[in-house]
C-alpha atoms as a PDB file:
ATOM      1  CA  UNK A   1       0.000   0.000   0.000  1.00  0.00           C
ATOM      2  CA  UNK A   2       2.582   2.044   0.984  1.00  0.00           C
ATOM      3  CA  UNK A   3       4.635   1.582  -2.226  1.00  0.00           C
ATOM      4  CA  UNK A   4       1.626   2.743  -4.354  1.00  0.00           C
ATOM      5  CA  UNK A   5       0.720   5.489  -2.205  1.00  0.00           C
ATOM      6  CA  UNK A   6       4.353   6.857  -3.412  1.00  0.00           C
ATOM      7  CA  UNK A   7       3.689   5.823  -7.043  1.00  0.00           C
ATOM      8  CA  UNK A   8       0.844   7.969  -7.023  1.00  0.00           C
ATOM      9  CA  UNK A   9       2.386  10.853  -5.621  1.00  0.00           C
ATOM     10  CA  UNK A  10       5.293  10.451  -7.661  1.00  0.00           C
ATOM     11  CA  UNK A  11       3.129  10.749 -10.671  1.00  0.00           C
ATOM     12  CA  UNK A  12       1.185  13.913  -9.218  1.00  0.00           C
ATOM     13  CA  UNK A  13       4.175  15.428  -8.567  1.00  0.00           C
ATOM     14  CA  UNK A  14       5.513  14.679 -12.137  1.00  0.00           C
ATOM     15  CA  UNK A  15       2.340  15.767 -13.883  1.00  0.00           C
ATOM     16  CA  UNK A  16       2.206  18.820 -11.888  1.00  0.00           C
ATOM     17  CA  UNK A  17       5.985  19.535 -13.524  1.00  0.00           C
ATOM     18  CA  UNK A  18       4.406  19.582 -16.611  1.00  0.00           C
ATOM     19  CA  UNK A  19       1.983  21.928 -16.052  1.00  0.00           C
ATOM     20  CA  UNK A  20       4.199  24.242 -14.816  1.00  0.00           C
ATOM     21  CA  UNK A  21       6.795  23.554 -18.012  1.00  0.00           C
ATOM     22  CA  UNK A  22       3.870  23.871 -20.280  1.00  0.00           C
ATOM     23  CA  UNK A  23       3.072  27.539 -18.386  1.00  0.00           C
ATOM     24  CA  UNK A  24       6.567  28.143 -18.362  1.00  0.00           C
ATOM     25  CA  UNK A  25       7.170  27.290 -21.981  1.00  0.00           C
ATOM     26  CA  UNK A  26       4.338  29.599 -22.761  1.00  0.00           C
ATOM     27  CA  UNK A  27       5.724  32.755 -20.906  1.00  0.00           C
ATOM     28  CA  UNK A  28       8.741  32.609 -23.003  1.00  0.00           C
ATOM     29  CA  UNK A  29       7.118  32.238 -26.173  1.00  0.00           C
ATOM     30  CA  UNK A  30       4.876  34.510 -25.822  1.00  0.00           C
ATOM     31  CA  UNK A  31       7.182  37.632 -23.384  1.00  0.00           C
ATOM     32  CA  UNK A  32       9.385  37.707 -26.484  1.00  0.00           C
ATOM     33  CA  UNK A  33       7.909  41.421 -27.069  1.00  0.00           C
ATOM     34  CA  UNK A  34       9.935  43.988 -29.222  1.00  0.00           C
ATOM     35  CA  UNK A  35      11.555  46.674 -26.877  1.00  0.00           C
ATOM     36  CA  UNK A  36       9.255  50.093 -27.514  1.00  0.00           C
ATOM     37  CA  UNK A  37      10.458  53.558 -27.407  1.00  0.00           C
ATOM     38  CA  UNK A  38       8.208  55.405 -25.822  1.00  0.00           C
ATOM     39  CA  UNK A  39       8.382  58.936 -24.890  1.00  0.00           C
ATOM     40  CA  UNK A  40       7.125  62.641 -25.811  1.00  0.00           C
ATOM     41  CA  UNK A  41       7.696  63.921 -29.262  1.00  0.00           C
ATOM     42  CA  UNK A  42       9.864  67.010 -29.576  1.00  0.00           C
ATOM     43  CA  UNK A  43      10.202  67.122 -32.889  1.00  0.00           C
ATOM     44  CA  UNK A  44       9.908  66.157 -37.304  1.00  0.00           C
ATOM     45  CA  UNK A  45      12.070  65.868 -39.864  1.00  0.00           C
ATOM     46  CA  UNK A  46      12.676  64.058 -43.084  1.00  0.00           C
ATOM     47  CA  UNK A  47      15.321  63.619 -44.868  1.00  0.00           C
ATOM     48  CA  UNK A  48      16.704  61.010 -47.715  1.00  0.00           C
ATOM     49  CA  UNK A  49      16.433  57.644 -45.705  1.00  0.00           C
ATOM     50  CA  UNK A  50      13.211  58.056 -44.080  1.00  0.00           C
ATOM     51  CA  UNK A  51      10.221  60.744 -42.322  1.00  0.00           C
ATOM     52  CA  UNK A  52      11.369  61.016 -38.886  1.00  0.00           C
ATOM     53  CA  UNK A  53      10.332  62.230 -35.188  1.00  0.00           C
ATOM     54  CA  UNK A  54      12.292  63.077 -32.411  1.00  0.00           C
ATOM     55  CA  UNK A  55      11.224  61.329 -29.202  1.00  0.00           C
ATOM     56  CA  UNK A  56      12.919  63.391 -26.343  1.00  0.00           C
ATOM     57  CA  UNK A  57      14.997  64.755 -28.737  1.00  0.00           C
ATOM     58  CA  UNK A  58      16.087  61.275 -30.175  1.00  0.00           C
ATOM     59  CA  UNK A  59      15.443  60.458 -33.899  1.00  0.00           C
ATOM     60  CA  UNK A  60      13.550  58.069 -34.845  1.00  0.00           C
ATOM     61  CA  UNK A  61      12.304  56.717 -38.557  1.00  0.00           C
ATOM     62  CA  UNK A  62       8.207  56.194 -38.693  1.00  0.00           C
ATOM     63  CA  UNK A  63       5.771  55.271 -41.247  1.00  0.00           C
ATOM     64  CA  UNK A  64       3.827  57.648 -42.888  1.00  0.00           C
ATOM     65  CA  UNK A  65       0.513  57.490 -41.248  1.00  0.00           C
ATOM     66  CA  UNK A  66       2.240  58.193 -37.797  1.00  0.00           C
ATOM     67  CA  UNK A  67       4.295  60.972 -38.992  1.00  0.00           C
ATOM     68  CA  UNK A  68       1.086  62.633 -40.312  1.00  0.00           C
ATOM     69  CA  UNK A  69      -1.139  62.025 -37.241  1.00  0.00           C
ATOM     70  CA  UNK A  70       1.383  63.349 -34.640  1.00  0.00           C
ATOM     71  CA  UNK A  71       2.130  66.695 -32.923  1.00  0.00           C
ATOM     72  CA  UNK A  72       4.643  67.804 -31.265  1.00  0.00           C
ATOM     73  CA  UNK A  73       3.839  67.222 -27.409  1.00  0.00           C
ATOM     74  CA  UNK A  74       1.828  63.761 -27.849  1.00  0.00           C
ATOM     75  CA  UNK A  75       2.856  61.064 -26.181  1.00  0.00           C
ATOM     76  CA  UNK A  76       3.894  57.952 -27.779  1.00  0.00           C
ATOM     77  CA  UNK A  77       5.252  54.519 -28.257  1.00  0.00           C
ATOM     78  CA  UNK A  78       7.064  52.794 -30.762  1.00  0.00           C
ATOM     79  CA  UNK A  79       7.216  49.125 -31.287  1.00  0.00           C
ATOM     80  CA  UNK A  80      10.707  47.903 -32.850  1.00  0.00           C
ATOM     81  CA  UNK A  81      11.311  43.849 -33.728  1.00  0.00           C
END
Protein backbone atom coordinates (compact mmCIF):
# COMPACT_ATOMS: atom_id res chain seq x y z
CA UNK A 1 0.00 0.00 0.00
CA UNK A 2 2.58 2.04 0.98
CA UNK A 3 4.64 1.58 -2.23
CA UNK A 4 1.63 2.74 -4.35
CA UNK A 5 0.72 5.49 -2.20
CA UNK A 6 4.35 6.86 -3.41
CA UNK A 7 3.69 5.82 -7.04
CA UNK A 8 0.84 7.97 -7.02
CA UNK A 9 2.39 10.85 -5.62
CA UNK A 10 5.29 10.45 -7.66
CA UNK A 11 3.13 10.75 -10.67
CA UNK A 12 1.19 13.91 -9.22
CA UNK A 13 4.18 15.43 -8.57
CA UNK A 14 5.51 14.68 -12.14
CA UNK A 15 2.34 15.77 -13.88
CA UNK A 16 2.21 18.82 -11.89
CA UNK A 17 5.99 19.54 -13.52
CA UNK A 18 4.41 19.58 -16.61
CA UNK A 19 1.98 21.93 -16.05
CA UNK A 20 4.20 24.24 -14.82
CA UNK A 21 6.79 23.55 -18.01
CA UNK A 22 3.87 23.87 -20.28
CA UNK A 23 3.07 27.54 -18.39
CA UNK A 24 6.57 28.14 -18.36
CA UNK A 25 7.17 27.29 -21.98
CA UNK A 26 4.34 29.60 -22.76
CA UNK A 27 5.72 32.75 -20.91
CA UNK A 28 8.74 32.61 -23.00
CA UNK A 29 7.12 32.24 -26.17
CA UNK A 30 4.88 34.51 -25.82
CA UNK A 31 7.18 37.63 -23.38
CA UNK A 32 9.39 37.71 -26.48
CA UNK A 33 7.91 41.42 -27.07
CA UNK A 34 9.94 43.99 -29.22
CA UNK A 35 11.55 46.67 -26.88
CA UNK A 36 9.25 50.09 -27.51
CA UNK A 37 10.46 53.56 -27.41
CA UNK A 38 8.21 55.41 -25.82
CA UNK A 39 8.38 58.94 -24.89
CA UNK A 40 7.12 62.64 -25.81
CA UNK A 41 7.70 63.92 -29.26
CA UNK A 42 9.86 67.01 -29.58
CA UNK A 43 10.20 67.12 -32.89
CA UNK A 44 9.91 66.16 -37.30
CA UNK A 45 12.07 65.87 -39.86
CA UNK A 46 12.68 64.06 -43.08
CA UNK A 47 15.32 63.62 -44.87
CA UNK A 48 16.70 61.01 -47.71
CA UNK A 49 16.43 57.64 -45.71
CA UNK A 50 13.21 58.06 -44.08
CA UNK A 51 10.22 60.74 -42.32
CA UNK A 52 11.37 61.02 -38.89
CA UNK A 53 10.33 62.23 -35.19
CA UNK A 54 12.29 63.08 -32.41
CA UNK A 55 11.22 61.33 -29.20
CA UNK A 56 12.92 63.39 -26.34
CA UNK A 57 15.00 64.75 -28.74
CA UNK A 58 16.09 61.27 -30.18
CA UNK A 59 15.44 60.46 -33.90
CA UNK A 60 13.55 58.07 -34.84
CA UNK A 61 12.30 56.72 -38.56
CA UNK A 62 8.21 56.19 -38.69
CA UNK A 63 5.77 55.27 -41.25
CA UNK A 64 3.83 57.65 -42.89
CA UNK A 65 0.51 57.49 -41.25
CA UNK A 66 2.24 58.19 -37.80
CA UNK A 67 4.30 60.97 -38.99
CA UNK A 68 1.09 62.63 -40.31
CA UNK A 69 -1.14 62.02 -37.24
CA UNK A 70 1.38 63.35 -34.64
CA UNK A 71 2.13 66.69 -32.92
CA UNK A 72 4.64 67.80 -31.26
CA UNK A 73 3.84 67.22 -27.41
CA UNK A 74 1.83 63.76 -27.85
CA UNK A 75 2.86 61.06 -26.18
CA UNK A 76 3.89 57.95 -27.78
CA UNK A 77 5.25 54.52 -28.26
CA UNK A 78 7.06 52.79 -30.76
CA UNK A 79 7.22 49.13 -31.29
CA UNK A 80 10.71 47.90 -32.85
CA UNK A 81 11.31 43.85 -33.73
Amino acid sequence: MKNRQNILLVLKLLWIQKKLGIVYLMLLITSCIPDDICGTITGFGADEDCLFIRIDGERHCVDASIYYESEIGDEICLEYS
